[in-house]
Structure formats: structure tokens, C-alpha cells
Protein backbone atom coordinates (compact mmCIF):
# COMPACT_ATOMS: atom_id res chain seq x y z
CA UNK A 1 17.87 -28.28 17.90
CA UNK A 2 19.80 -30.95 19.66
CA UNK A 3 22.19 -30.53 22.92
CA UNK A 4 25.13 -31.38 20.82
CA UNK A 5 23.82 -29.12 17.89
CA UNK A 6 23.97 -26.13 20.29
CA UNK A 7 27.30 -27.20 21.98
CA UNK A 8 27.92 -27.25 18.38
CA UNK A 9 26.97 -23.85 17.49
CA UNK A 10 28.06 -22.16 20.84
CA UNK A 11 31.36 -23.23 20.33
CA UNK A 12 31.69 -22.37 16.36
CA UNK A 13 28.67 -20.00 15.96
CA UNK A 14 30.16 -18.87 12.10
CA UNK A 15 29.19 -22.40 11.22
CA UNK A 16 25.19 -20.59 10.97
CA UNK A 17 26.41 -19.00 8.16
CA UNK A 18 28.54 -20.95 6.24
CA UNK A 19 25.52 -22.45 3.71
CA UNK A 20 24.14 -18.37 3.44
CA UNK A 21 25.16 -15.67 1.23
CA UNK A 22 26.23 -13.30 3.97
CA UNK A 23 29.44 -15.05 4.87
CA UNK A 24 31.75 -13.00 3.23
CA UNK A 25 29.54 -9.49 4.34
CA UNK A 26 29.65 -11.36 8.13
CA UNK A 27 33.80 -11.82 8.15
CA UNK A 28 33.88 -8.09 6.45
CA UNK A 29 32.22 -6.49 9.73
CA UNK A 30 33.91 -8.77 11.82
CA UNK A 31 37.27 -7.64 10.20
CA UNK A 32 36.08 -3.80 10.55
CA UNK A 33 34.70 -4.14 14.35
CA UNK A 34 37.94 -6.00 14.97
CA UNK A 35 40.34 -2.90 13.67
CA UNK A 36 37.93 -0.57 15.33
CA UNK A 37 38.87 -2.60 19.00
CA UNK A 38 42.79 -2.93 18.22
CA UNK A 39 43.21 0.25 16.64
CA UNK A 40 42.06 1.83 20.06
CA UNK A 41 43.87 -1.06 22.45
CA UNK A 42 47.17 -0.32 21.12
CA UNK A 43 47.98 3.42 21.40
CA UNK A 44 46.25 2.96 24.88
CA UNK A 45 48.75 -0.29 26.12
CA UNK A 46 51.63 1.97 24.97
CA UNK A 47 50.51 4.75 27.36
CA UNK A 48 49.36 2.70 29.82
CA UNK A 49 53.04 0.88 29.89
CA UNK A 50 54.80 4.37 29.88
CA UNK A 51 52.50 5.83 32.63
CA UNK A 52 53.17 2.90 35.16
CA UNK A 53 56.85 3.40 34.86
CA UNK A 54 57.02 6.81 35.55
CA UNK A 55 53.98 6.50 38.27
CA UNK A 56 54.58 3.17 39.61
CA UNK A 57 58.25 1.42 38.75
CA UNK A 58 60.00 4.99 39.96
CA UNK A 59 57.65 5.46 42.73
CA UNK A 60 58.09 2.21 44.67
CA UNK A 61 61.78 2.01 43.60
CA UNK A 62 61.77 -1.05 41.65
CA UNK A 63 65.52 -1.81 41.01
CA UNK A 64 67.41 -1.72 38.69
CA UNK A 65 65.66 1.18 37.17
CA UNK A 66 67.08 0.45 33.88
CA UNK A 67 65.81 -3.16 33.26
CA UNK A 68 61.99 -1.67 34.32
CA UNK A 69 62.41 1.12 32.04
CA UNK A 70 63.90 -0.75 28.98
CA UNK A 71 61.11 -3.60 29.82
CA UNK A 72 58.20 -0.75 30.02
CA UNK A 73 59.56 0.77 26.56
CA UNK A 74 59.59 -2.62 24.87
CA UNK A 75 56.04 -3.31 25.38
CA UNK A 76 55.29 0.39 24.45
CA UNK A 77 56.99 0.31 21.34
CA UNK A 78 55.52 -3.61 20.48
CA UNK A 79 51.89 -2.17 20.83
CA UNK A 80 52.85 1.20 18.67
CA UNK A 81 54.71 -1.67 16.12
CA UNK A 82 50.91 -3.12 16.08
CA UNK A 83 49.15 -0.39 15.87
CA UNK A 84 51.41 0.69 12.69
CA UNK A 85 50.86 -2.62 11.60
CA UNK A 86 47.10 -2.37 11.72
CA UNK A 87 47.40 1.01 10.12
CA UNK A 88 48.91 -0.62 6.92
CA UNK A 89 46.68 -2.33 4.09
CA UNK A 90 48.64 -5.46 5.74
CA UNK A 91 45.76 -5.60 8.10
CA UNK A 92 43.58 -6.23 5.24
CA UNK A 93 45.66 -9.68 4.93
CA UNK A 94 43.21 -13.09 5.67
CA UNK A 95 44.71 -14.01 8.91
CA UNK A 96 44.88 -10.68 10.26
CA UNK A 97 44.58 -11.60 13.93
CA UNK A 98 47.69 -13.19 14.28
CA UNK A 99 49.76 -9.88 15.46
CA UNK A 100 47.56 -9.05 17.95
CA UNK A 101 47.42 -12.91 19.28
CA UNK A 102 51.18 -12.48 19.60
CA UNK A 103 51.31 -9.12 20.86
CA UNK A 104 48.56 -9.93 23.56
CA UNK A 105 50.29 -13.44 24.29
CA UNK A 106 53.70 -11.31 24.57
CA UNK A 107 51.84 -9.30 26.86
CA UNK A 108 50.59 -12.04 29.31
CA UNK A 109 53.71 -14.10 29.40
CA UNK A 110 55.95 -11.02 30.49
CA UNK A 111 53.10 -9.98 32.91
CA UNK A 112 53.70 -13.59 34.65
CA UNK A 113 58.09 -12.46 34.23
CA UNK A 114 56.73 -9.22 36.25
CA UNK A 115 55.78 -11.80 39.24
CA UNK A 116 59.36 -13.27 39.24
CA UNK A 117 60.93 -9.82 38.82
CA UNK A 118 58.92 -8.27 42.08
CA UNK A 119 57.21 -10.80 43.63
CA UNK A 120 54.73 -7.99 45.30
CA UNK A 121 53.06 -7.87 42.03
CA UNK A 122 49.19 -9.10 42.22
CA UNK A 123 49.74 -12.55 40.70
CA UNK A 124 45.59 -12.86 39.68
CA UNK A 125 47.06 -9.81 37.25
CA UNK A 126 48.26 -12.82 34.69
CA UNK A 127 44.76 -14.14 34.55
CA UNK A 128 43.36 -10.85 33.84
CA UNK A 129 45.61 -10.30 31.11
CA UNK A 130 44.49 -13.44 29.96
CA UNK A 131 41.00 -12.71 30.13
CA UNK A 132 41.66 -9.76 28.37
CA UNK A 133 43.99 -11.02 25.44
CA UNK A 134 40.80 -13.09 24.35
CA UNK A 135 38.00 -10.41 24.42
CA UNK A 136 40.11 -8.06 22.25
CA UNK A 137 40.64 -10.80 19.59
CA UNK A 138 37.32 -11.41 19.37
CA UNK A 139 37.15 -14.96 17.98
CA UNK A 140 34.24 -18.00 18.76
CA UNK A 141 34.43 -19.27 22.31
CA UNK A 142 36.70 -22.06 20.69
CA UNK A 143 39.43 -20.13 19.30
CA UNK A 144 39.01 -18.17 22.80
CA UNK A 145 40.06 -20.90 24.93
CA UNK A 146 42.15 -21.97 22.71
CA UNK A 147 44.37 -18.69 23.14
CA UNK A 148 43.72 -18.52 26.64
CA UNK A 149 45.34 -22.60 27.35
CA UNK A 150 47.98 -21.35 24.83
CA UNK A 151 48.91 -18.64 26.68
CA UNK A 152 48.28 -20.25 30.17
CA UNK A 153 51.06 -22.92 29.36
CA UNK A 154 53.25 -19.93 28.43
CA UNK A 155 53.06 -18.47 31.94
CA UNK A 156 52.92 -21.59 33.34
CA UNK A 157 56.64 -22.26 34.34
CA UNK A 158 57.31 -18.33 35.42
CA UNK A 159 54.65 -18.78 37.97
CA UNK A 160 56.54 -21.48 39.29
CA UNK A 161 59.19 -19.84 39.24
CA UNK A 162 57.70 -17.25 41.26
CA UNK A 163 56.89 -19.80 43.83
CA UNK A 164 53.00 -19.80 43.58
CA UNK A 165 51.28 -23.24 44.58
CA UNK A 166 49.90 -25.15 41.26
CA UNK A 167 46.33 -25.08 42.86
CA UNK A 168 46.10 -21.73 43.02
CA UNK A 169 47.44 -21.64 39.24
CA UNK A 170 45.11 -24.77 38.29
CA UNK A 171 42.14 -22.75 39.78
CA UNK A 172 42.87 -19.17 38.65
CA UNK A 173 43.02 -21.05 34.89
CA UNK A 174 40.14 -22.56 34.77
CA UNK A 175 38.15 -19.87 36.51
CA UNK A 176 39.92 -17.59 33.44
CA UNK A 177 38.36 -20.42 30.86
CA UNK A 178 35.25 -19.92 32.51
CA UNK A 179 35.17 -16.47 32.10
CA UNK A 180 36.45 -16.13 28.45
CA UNK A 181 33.27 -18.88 27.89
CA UNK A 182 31.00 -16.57 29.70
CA UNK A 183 32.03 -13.02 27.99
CA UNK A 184 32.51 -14.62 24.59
CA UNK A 185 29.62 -16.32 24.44
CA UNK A 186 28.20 -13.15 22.88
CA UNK A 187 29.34 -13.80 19.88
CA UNK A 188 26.84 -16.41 18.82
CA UNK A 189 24.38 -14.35 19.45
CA UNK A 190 26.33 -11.60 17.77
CA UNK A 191 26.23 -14.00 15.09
CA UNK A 192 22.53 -15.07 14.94
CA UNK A 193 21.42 -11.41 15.46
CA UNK A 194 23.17 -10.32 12.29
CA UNK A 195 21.27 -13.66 10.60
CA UNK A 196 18.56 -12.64 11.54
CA UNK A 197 18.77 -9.25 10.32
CA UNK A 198 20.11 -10.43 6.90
CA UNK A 199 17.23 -12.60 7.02
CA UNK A 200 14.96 -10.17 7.54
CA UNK A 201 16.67 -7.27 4.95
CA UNK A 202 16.07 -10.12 2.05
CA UNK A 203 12.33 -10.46 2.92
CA UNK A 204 11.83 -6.60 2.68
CA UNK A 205 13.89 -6.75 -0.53
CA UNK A 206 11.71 -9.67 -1.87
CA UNK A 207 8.92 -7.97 -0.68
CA UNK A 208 9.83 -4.53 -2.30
CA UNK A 209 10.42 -6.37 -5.64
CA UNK A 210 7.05 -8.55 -5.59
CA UNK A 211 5.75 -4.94 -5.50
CA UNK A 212 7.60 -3.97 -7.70
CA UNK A 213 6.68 -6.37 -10.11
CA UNK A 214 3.16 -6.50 -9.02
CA UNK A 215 3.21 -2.17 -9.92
CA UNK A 216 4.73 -2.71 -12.88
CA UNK A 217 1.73 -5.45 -13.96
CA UNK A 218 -1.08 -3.52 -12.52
CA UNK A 219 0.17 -0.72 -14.79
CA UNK A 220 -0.62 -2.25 -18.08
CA UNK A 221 -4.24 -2.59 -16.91
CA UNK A 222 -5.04 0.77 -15.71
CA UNK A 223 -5.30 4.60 -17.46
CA UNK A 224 -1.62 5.76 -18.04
CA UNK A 225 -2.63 9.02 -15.85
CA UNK A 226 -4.25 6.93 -13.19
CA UNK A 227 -0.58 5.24 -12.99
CA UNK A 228 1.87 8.24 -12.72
CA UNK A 229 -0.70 9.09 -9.90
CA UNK A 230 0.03 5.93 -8.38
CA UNK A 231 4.03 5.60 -8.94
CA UNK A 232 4.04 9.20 -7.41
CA UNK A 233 2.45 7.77 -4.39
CA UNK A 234 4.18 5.11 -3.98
CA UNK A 235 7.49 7.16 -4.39
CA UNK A 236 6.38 10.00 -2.08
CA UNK A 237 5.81 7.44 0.54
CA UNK A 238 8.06 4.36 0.73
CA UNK A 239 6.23 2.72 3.88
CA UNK A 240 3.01 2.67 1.24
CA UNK A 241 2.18 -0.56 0.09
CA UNK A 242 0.92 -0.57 -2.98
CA UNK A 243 -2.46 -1.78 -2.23
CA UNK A 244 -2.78 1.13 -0.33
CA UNK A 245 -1.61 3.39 -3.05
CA UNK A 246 -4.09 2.01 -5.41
CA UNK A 247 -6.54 2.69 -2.37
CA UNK A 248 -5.60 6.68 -2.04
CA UNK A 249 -5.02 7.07 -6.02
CA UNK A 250 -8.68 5.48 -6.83
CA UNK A 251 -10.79 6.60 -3.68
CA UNK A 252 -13.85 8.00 -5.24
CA UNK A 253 -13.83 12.05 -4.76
CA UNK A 254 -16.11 14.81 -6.20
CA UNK A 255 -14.29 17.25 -8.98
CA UNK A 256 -14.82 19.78 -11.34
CA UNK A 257 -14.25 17.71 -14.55
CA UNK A 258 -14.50 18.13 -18.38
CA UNK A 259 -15.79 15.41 -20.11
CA UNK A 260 -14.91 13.80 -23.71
CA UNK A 261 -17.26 11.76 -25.64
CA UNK A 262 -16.91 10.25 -29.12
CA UNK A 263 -18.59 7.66 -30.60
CA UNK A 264 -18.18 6.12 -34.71
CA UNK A 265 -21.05 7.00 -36.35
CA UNK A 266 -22.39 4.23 -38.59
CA UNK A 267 -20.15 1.54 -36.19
CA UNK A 268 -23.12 -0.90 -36.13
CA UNK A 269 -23.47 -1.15 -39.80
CA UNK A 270 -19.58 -1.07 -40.42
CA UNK A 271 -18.70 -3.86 -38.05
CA UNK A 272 -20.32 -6.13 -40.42
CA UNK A 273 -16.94 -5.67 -42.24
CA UNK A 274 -14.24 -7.29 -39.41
CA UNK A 275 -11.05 -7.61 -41.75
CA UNK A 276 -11.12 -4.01 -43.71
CA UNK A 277 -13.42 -1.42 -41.41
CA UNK A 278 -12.64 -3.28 -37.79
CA UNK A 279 -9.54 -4.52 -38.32
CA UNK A 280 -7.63 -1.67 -40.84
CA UNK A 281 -10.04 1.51 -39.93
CA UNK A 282 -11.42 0.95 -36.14
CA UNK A 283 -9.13 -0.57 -34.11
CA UNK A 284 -5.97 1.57 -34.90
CA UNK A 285 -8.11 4.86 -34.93
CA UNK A 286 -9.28 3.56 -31.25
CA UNK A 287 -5.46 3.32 -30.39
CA UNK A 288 -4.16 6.62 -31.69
CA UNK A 289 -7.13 8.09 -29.80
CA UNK A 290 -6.24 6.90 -26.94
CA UNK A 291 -2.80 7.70 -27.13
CA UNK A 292 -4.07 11.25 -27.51
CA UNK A 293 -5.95 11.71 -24.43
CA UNK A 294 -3.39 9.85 -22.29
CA UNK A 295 -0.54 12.39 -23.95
CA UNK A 296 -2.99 15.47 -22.10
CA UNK A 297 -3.39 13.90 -19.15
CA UNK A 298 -6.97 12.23 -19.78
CA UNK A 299 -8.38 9.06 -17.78
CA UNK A 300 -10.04 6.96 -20.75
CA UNK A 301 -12.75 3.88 -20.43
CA UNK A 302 -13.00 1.97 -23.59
CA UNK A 303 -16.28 0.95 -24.62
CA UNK A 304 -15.90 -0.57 -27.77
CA UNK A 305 -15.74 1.92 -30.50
CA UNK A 306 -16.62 4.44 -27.73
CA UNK A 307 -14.05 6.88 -26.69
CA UNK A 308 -14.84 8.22 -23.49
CA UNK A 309 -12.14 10.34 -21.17
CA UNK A 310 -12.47 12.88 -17.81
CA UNK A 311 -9.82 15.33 -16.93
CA UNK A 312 -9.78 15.74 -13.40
CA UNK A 313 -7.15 18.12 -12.33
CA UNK A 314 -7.87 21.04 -9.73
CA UNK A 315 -8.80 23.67 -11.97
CA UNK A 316 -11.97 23.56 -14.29
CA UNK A 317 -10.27 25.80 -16.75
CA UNK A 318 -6.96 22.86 -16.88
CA UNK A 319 -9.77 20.31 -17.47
CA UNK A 320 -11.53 22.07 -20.11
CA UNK A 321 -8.39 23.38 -22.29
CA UNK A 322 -6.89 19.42 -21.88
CA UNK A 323 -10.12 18.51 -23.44
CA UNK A 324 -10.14 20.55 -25.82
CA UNK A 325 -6.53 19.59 -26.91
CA UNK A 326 -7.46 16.12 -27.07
CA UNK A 327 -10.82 16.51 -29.20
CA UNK A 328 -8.30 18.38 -31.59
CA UNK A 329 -5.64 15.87 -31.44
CA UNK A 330 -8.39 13.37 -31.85
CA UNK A 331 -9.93 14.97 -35.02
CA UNK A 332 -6.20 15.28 -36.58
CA UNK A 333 -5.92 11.31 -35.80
CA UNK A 334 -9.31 11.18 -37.79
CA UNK A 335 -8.47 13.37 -40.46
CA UNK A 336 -4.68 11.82 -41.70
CA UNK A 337 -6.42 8.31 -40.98
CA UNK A 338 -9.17 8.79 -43.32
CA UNK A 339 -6.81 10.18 -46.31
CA UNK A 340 -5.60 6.71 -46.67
CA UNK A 341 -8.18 4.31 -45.73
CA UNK A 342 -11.31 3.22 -48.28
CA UNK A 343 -13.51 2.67 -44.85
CA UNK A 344 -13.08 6.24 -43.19
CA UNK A 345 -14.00 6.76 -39.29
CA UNK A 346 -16.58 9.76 -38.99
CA UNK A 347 -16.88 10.91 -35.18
CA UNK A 348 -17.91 13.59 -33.24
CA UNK A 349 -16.41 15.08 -30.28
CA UNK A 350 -18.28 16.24 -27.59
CA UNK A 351 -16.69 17.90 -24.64
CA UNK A 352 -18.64 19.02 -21.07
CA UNK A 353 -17.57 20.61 -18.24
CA UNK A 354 -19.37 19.81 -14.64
CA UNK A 355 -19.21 18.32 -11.25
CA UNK A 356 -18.82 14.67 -10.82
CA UNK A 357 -17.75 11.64 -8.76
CA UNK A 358 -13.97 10.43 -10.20
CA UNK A 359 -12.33 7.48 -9.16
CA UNK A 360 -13.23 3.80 -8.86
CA UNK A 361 -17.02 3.31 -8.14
CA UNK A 362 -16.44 -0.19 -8.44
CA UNK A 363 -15.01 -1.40 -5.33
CA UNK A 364 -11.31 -3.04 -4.71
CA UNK A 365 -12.13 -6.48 -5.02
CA UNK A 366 -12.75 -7.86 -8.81
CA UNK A 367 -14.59 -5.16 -10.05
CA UNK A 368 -12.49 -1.68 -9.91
CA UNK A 369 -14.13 0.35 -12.28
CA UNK A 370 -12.35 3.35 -13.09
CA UNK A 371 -14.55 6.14 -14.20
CA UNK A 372 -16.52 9.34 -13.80
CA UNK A 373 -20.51 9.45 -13.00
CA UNK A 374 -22.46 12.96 -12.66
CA UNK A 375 -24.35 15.35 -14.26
CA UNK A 376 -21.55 16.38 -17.16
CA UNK A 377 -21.36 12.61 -18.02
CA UNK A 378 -25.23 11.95 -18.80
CA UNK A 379 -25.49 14.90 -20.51
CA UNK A 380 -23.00 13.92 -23.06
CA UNK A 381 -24.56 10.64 -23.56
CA UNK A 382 -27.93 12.55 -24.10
CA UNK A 383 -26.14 14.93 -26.39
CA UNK A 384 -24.57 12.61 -28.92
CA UNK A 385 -28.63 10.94 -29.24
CA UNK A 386 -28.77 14.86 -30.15
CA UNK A 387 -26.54 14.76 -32.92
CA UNK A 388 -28.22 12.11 -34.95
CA UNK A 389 -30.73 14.17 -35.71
CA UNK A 390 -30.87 15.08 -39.41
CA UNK A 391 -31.36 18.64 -38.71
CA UNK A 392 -28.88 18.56 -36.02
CA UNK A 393 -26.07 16.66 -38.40
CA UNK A 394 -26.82 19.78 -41.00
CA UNK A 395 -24.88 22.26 -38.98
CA UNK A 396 -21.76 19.44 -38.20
CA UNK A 397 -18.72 18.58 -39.80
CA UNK A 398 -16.64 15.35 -39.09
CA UNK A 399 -14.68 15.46 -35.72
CA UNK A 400 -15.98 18.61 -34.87
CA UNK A 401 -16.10 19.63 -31.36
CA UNK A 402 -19.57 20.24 -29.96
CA UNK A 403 -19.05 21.59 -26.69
CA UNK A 404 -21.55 22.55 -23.98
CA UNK A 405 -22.74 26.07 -23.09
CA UNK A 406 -21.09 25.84 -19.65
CA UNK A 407 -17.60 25.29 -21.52
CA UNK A 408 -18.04 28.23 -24.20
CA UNK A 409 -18.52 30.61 -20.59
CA UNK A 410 -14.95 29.55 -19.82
CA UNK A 411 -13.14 29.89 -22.94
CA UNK A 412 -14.89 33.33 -23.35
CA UNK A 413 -13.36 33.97 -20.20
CA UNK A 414 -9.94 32.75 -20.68
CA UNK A 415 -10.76 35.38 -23.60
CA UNK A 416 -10.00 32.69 -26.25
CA UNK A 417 -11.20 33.72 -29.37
CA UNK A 418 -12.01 30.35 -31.13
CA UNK A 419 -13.96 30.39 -34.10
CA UNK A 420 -17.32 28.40 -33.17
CA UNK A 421 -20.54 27.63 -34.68
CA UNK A 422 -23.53 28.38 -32.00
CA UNK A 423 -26.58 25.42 -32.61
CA UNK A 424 -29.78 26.84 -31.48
CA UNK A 425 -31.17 23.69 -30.68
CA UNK A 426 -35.07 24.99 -30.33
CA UNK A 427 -35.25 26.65 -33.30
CA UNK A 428 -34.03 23.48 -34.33
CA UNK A 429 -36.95 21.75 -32.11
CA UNK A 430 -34.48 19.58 -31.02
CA UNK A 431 -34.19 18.21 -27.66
CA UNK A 432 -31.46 16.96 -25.41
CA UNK A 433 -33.54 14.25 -23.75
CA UNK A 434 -33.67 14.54 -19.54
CA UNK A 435 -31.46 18.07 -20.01
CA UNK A 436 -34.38 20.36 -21.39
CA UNK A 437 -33.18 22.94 -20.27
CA UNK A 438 -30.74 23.13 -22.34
CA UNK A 439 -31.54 25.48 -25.59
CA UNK A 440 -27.66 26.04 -27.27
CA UNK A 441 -24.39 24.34 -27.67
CA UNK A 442 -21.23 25.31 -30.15
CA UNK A 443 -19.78 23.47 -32.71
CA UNK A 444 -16.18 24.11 -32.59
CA UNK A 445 -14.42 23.41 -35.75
CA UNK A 446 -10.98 21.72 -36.07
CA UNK A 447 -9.81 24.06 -38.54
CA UNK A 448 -5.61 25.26 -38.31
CA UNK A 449 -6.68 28.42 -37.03
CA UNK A 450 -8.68 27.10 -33.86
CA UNK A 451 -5.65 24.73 -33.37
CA UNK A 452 -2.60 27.50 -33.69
CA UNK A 453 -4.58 29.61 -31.54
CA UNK A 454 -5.17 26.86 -28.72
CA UNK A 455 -1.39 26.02 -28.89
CA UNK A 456 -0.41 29.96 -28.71
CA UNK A 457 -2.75 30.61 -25.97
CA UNK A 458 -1.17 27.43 -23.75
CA UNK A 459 2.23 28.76 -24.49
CA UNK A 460 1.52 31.67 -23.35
CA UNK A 461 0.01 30.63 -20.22
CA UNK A 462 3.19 28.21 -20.23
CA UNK A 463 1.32 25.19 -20.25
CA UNK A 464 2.58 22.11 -20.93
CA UNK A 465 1.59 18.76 -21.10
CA UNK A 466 1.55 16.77 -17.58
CA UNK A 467 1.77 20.20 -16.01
CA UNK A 468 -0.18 21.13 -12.75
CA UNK A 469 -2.33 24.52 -13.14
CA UNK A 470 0.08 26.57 -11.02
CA UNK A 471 -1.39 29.80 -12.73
CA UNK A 472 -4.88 30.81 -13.67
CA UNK A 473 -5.45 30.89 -17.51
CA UNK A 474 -7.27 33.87 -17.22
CA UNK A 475 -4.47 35.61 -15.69
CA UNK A 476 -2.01 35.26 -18.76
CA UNK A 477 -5.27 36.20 -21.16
């Protein structure tokens, strides 16, 4: 910035906001601050004018008594006129200073009349009046001066009058001028404080809507769950960014999941067939299953025609009667689906229960993969290898739920009496390959009175959908 451009700007410091937006928000504090100084000034100069009579004009004997008292009274009742004046939605007018410019100039030029009337009086008194005339207004250093010469050439003949040498009045003015430059020279920085504040308000606002926008992107690309978890972080703390709120939703952690696996039997043969079984059958059955396990809470990964979804809230028991929802809401998808369509969808729904790793096990970079890896997982893969066997496939109905030993423990314990069918997979000599152990699971079928008796049993626990396990099932059983 040039010399002049700073003379420039020192002298009419508003002119840094006159090509911004915050012009009209910069004149409305100035307009408040300035009320908040008069409104104070005024009722104090009236008191101030009536106290000095009775402690100063009457003490010292000032004659006549009468002038002194009718002259203290007038400038009383001129600052009370102002203050009533700045007490009335007339201050709210555009060129509101102007009553205190004339009250404060009425107040200088008599102070100089005070010098003629006792000539006792400190004479540097005019100056300081002056001085003070120009900090209440608070105006540019400009307007300022411009007062303060204004108001110097008012006094100007009455402290001749008063017999007081023009240096001393030549030098007491310009050391006044000097003074009002000094002191109001705060207000360009006044000014370039509240730009840069403005300034910096609109980055955090740009900022705030960038991530904003960049939440409301990253949304459409992640589980539906996994991004109420996230705009609950992100509203719980506002200081989050949302980097680090993907960071804390998606950190991988260990949990006590149940698992969901379904897979289209026959896909391989039926994708041959894009228009009527891919297009018409597959990829809205895909959809309404997926709208399924996001309505109870379930974080799906889409693997072609492979449904696969955790549930990963703090209690097994949650996780397991989620799942269990969802197989049944996806077998009902299935089931009205297939009444209309001449290329039905068979699937089978397996559900596990288990400890796992949850999150993204794919790193923050390009690769965030959002899933679940452990024991439950595998086994579930293993088991639906299971169910193609011919002797296995005997004992199943479409979209039935096969569900692992581990979970029939817990709904026996939530005392849930679900009709189930128990596969004795030796007799059977069928095995779930790298889970030999493994010698029974339960077909559970998704028949009305499995499905009335879920939805009675998770009223009665007063479960409902999205809702954190603030009771144990097993308690309500």
C-alpha cells in the first residue's frame, strides 16, 4: 500500500468497506456503539452542569447568581433535550449525529463565554471540551478535525474577547488537532479489525458449507447406518471436521455382531438373461433388500447379487433380533416379488452371531472398505457352500432363515418361541468346510406365525427401529 493510500485510509478508514457486503452491518454497530456513548454522556453533562453550580458558581460567589444559574440550567436541560432525543426512534434517522455535533459545539462555544464571564476560569478548559466534543461523536479522523476547526472558529472571537494572546490560541488549536488525530486514529483500526473479523466469519461459513456439501456427498456413497453415525458426530461436536468424523465413525473396533448372508441361487445361470431376470427380477429385489436391512439398522456391502449386512450395536441380543427382522423382511420382499415375476429370485438367509472386527479395514485414502471380518463372517460363507448340498436343500424352503447354533442359544433365552426346523448336519454327512465342529443349525421358517411373534415380542420389549438396547430382551421375556 502506498503513502498516499494510507493517508488515504487513515483519514476515511469506511472507504475499506465500501466495495464489501458488511457496510450496512459496519454503520449498524457504529450507530448502536454511538447511542450506547451519548445515551450515557448526556444524563451525566446535565449533572455535571447542575453539580458545579451548586458546588462551584455558589461557592466562589460568581455574580450575578442568577445569570450562572439560568446559564448552568440551560446546558442541563439541552443535554436532557438530547438525551430525549436519542431516546426517540428519531435517533434511528440517517444523519443521526447532528444533535450531538450541535449540542457538543453549544457546549464548547459557551465554555469559551465562561472565560469572558470570569476570567479565572482555566482557559486550556475550551480545548478540552474540544477534544472531547470529537471523541464522543465518534466519526473518521476527517470528520474529527473537521468538528474540532468548526468549533475552534466558534470560540475563536470570545477568546479574544477574553484577552488571551492568539499564540497561545494558535498553539492550544493545533495541539487539540493533534490530539483528536492521535485518539481517533483508532477508528481505522476499529474499522479493519471488524474486516477482518467479517473476513474471517465468511471463511468459517464457506468452510462449514464445503462440509456441508462435502457430508451431504459422502452420504450417498456410504451404508445409511454408517451415516446417521456420522451426522451424529458431527452434530455432537461442532469443532469436528468431518474428516475426522469419518475417522471416529469408521475406526476399526472388535464387536459382538450378527451376521446376514444371502446369496441368488441359480444367479450364474440366470444372468445369461440381462433384460427379464437382471434387469426386471435381480436388480429391484437387490434394492428392496437393501432397503430392508438399512430400515433395522444393518451396515450392507453389495457384492453383486450378494446381500451381505452386520449389525453392530452393543448388545448381541439387539444384533441378533435386527437380523432376524431383516431376513424376515427380506423373505417378504422375496415372496410378493416372485408372485408377479416369470423369473422368480430363490435365496436363502443365513444369519450368525460372533465376534468380529467392524469398521473400515481398508484404510482412509482410496480404498475405505466398509465391512466386518471374523469368525461369524467365514462361517457364513462356509455355510451357504453347505446349503447346496442336495441333501441339505431337502430340509429348506425359499428365504428361509438358517441360523447358527450360537443364535438359537439366544433366542431360547430371550424365551422366544419360534417355530424352527433343527438340520442335523452329520446325520446328514454334511460338512461345513474349515468349521467341523459344527454338527447342527435351524432352519427358521418365514411363516406369519414366526413373524407376529417376532413383532409381539419387540413390542413388548418396546423396541423400535433405530432404537439403542436400553433394556435387556431377556428382561421383558
Amino acid at each position: 500500500m502506498s503513502l498516499f493510500d494510507r493517508a488515504f485510509t487513515y483519514l476515511f478508514p469506511v472507504s475499506l468497506l465500501e466495495t464489501t457486503p458488511w457496510l450496512p452491518m459496519w454503520k449498524e454497530k457504529e450507530h448502536s456503539d454511538f447511542l450506547g456513548v451519548v445515551r450515557v454522556f448526556l444524563p451525566l453533562a446535565a449533572a455535571g452542569y447542575i453539580a458545579h453550580y451548586w458546588m462551584f458558581d455558589r461557592t466562589m460567589g460568581l455574580e450575578p447568581e442568577s445569570h450562572w444559574l439560568t446559564f448552568r440550567l440551560s446546558m442541563a436541560g439541552i443535554a436532557l433535550l438530547g438525551l430525549a432525543y436519542y431516546l426517540s426512534p428519531l435517533a434511528n434517522l440517517r444523519h443521526y449525529r447532528i444533535v450531538a455535533a450541535a449540542i457538543c459545539a453549544t457546549y464548547c462555544y459557551f465554555q469559551a463565554r465562561v472565560h469572558v464571564w470570569y476570567p479565572e476560569a482555566p482557559w486550556l478548559y475550551c480545548f478540552v471540551f474540544v477534544i472531547l466534543g470529537a471523541l464522543i461523536l465518534r466519526t473518521s479522523v476527517f470528520k474529527s478535525c473537521l468538528f474540532a476547526l468548526a468549533v475552534l472558529a466558534l470560540q475563536w472571537p470570545s477568546l479574544l474577547e477574553a484577552g488571551l494572546d492568539i499564540p497561545p490560541i494558535v498553539s492550544a488549536g493545533a495541539v487539540s488537532i493533534i490530539a483528536i488525530m492521535v485518539l481517533r486514529g483508532s477508528y481505522a483500526a476499529e474499522i479493519k479489525y471488524f474486516l477482518l473479523n467479517q473476513q474471517n466469519i465468511d471463511t468459517q461459513k464457506k468452510n462449514i458449507e464445503l462440509n456441508i456439501e462435502f457430508a451431504d456427498r459422502l452420504k450417498s456413497f456410504i451404508p445409511k447406518e454408517i451415516a446417521s453415525r456420522f451426522e451424529s458426530r458431527l452434530a455432537s461436536d461442532r469443532d469436528t471436521t468431518v474428516l475426522q468424523a469419518i475417522y471416529d465413525v469408521l475406526t476399526p473396533r472388535k464387536a459382538e455382531i450378527a451376521c446376514l448372508f444371502s446369496d441368488i441361487r441359480g444367479f450364474t445361470e440366470g444372468s445369461k438373461d440381462l433384460d427379464q431376470f437382471i434387469g426386471e427380477s435381480v436388480v429391484p429385489n437387490v434394492k428392496a433388500c437393501t432397503e430392508a436391512v438399512e430400515t433395522y439398522n444393518g451396515i450392507q456391502r453389495k457384492i453383486g447379487d450378494l446381500l451381505f449386512a452386520y449389525f453392530d450395536a452393543d448388545s448381541v441380543q439387539l444384533n441378533l433380533l435386527r437380523a432376524i427382522l431383516t431376513g424376515f423382511a427380506v423373505a417378504k420382499v422375496n415372496e410378493d416379488q416372485n408372485q408377479d415375476s416369470s423369473k422368480p429370485v430363490e435365496r436363502y438367509i443365513l444369519i450368525s452371531v460372533g465376534e468380529a472386527i467392524v469398521g473400515n479395514i481398508g484404510g482412509f485414502d482410496s480404498s475405505v472398505e466398509i465391512t466386518a471380518l471374523g469368525s461369524p463372517v467365514n462361517f457364513l460363507s462356509r455355510l451357504d457352500e453347505a446349503t447346496k448340498h442336495p441333501e441339505f436343500k431337502k430340509h429348506l424352503s425359499s428365504s428361509d432363515l438358517i441360523v447358527c447354533d450360537r443364535s438359537m442359544e439366544i433366542i431360547r433365552t430371550l424365551r422366544i418361541p419360534l417355530e424352527v426346523v433343527e438340520i442335523n448336519l452329520r446325520q446328514l454327512d454334511i460338512a461345513v468346510r474349515n468349521f467341523g465342529t459344527t454338527s447342527t443349525v435351524y432352519a427358521l421358517r418365514p411363516s406369519q406365525y414366526n413373524r407376529q411373534l417376532m413383532q409381539e415380542y419387540c413390542n413388548r420389549i418396546n423396541l423400535k427401529v433405530g432404537q439403542t438396547w436400553n433394556e435387556h430382551p431377556s428382561r421383558a421375556a
